[in-house]
Protein backbone atom coordinates (compact mmCIF):
# COMPACT_ATOMS: atom_id res chain seq x y z
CA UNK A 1 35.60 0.75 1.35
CA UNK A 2 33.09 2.94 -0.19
CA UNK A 3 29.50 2.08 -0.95
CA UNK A 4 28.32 1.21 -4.19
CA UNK A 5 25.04 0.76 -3.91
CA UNK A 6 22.07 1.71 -1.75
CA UNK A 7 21.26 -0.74 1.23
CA UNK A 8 18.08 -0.42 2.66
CA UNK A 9 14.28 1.85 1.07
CA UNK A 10 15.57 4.07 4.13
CA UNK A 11 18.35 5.55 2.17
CA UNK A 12 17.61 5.13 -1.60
CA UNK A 13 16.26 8.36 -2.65
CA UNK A 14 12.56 7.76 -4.03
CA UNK A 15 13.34 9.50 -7.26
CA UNK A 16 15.69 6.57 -7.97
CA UNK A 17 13.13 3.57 -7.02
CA UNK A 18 10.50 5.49 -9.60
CA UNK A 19 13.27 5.07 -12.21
CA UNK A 20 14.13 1.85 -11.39
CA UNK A 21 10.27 0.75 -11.71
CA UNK A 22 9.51 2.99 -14.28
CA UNK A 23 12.46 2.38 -16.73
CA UNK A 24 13.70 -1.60 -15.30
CA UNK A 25 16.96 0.20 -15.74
CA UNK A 26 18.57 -0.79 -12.31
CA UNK A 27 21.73 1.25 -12.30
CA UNK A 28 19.69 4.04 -10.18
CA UNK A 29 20.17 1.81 -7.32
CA UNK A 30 23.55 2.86 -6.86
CA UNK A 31 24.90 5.42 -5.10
CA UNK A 32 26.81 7.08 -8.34
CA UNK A 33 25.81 5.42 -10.79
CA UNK A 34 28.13 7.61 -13.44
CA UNK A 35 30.79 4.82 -12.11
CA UNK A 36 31.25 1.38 -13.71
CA UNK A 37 29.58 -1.38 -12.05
CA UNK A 38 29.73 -4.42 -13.59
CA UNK A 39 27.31 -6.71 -11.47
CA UNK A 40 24.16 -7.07 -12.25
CA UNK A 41 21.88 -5.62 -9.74
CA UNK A 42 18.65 -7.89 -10.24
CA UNK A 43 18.79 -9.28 -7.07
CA UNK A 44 19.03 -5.86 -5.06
CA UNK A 45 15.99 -4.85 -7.23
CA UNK A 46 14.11 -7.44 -5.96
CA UNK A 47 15.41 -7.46 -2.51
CA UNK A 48 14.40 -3.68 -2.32
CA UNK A 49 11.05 -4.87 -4.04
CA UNK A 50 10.19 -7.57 -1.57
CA UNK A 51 11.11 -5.00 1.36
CA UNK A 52 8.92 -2.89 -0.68
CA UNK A 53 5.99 -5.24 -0.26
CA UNK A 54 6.76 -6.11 3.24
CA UNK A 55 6.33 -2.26 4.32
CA UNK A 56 3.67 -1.15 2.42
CA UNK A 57 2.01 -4.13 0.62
CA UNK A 58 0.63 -4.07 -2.93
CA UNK A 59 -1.88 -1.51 -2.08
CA UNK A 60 -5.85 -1.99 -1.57
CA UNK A 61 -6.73 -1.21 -5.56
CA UNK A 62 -3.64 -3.87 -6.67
CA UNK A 63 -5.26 -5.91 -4.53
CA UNK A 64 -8.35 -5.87 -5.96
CA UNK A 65 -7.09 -6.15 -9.45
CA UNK A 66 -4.86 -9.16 -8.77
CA UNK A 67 -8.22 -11.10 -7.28
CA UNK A 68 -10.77 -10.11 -10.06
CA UNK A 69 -7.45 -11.23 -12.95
CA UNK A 70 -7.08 -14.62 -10.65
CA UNK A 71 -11.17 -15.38 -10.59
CA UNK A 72 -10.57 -14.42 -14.48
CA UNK A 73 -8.08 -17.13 -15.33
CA UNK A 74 -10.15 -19.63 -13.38
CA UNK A 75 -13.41 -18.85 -15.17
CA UNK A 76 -11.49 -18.79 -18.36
CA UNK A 77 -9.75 -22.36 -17.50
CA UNK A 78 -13.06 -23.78 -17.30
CA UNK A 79 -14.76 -22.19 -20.00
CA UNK A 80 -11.57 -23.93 -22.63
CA UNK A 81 -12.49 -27.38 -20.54
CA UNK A 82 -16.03 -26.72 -22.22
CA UNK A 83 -18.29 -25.57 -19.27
CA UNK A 84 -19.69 -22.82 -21.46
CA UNK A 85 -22.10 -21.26 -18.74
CA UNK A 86 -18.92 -19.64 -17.65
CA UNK A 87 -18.93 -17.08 -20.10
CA UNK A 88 -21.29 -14.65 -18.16
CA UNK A 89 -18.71 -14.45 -15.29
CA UNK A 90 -15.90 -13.75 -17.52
CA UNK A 91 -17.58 -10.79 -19.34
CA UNK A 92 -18.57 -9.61 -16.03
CA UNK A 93 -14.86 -9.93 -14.46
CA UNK A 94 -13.97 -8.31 -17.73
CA UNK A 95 -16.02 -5.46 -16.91
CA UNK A 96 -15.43 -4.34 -13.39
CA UNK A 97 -11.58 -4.85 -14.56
CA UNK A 98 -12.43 -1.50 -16.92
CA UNK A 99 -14.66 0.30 -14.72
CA UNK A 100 -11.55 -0.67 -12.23
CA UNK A 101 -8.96 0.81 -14.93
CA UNK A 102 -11.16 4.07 -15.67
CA UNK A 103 -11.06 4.90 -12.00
CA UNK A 104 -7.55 4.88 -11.39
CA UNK A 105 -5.30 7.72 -11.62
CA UNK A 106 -2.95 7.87 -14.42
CA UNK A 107 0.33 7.79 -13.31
CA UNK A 108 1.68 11.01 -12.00
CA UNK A 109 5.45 11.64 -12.32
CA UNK A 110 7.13 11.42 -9.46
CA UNK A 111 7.89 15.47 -9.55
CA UNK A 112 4.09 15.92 -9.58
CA UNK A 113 3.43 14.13 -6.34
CA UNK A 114 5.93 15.39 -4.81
CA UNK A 115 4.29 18.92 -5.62
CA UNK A 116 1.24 17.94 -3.89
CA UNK A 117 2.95 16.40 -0.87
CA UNK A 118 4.95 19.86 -0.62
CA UNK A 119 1.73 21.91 -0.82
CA UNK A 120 0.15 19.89 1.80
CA UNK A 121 3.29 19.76 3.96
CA UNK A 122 3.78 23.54 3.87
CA UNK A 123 7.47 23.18 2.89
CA UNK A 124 9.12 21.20 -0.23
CA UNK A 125 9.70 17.93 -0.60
CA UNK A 126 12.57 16.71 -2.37
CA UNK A 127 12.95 13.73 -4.78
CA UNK A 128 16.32 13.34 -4.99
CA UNK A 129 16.83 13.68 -1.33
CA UNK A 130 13.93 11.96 0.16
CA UNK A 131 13.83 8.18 0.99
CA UNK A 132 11.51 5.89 -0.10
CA UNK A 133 10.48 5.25 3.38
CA UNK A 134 10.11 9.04 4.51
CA UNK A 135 7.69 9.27 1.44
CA UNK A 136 5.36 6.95 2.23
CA UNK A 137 5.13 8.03 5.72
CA UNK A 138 4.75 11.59 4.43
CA UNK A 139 1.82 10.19 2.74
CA UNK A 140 0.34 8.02 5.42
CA UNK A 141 0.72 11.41 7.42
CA UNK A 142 -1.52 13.86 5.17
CA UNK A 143 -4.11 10.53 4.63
CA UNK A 144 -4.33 9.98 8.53
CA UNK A 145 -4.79 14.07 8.60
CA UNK A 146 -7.31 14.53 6.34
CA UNK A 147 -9.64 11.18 7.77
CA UNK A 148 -9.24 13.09 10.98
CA UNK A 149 -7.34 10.92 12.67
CA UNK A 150 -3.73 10.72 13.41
CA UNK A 151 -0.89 8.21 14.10
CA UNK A 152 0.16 8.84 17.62
């Protein structure tokens, strides 16, 4: 029986997860997705999305964002149950969250850093071809290379 869909990050091309994540439209995580597929492909989204996570985690700056927004809620909580001293923190939390936002990159298409990758690789990297997996490892690569230290 043929496939339908992709299985594993290993073998779904990465231009396909940035669609998936980019657009919610989840037909990109089959194989040919020109073909009519009536199921609804949620749950391999977020199967994919949990391996995701499991791999390669949120990511240090995510991180960071999802602890300043938690300490927000909290402070917020508190200052509806009338402890009005709170308001310092929250303007504060409020703060760092926009210096946080100005630092980050804007999001680069997927075709962009993919240019950069091939530059840095010496040969070309392709979208449509190259896992999700063998990205991020490409990337963990040129990082490890250019701290000086590598990954044997």
């Amino acid at each position: 029986m043929e496939e339908l869909t992709y299985n594993t990050l290993e073998d779904l091309p990465v231009l396909n997860w940035f669609k998936c994540n980019k657009t919610q439209d989840y037909k990109h995580l089959l194989i040919n997705y020109d073909k009519d597929y009536s199921e609804d492909l949620t749950e391999l989204y977020e199967k994919f999305h949990q391996e995701y996570l499991d791999l390669f985690g949120a990511g240090d700056e995510r991180e960071k964002v999802m602890s300043l927004i938690k300490r927000l809620i909290v402070h917020k909580a508190d200052y509806l149950l009338g402890k009005k001293y709170v308001i310092n923190y929250i303007k504060s939390i409020e703060y760092q969250l926009s210096q946080l936002d100005k630092t980050q990159p804007k999001n680069k298409s997927i075709h962009y850093l993919c240019a950069e990758l091939s530059k840095a690789q010496g040969y070309r990297i392709d979208p449509k071809y190259t896992s999700v997996v063998e990205f991020h490892e490409i990337i963990n690569l040129i990082q490890s290379m250019n701290n000086g230290t590598t990954t044997d």
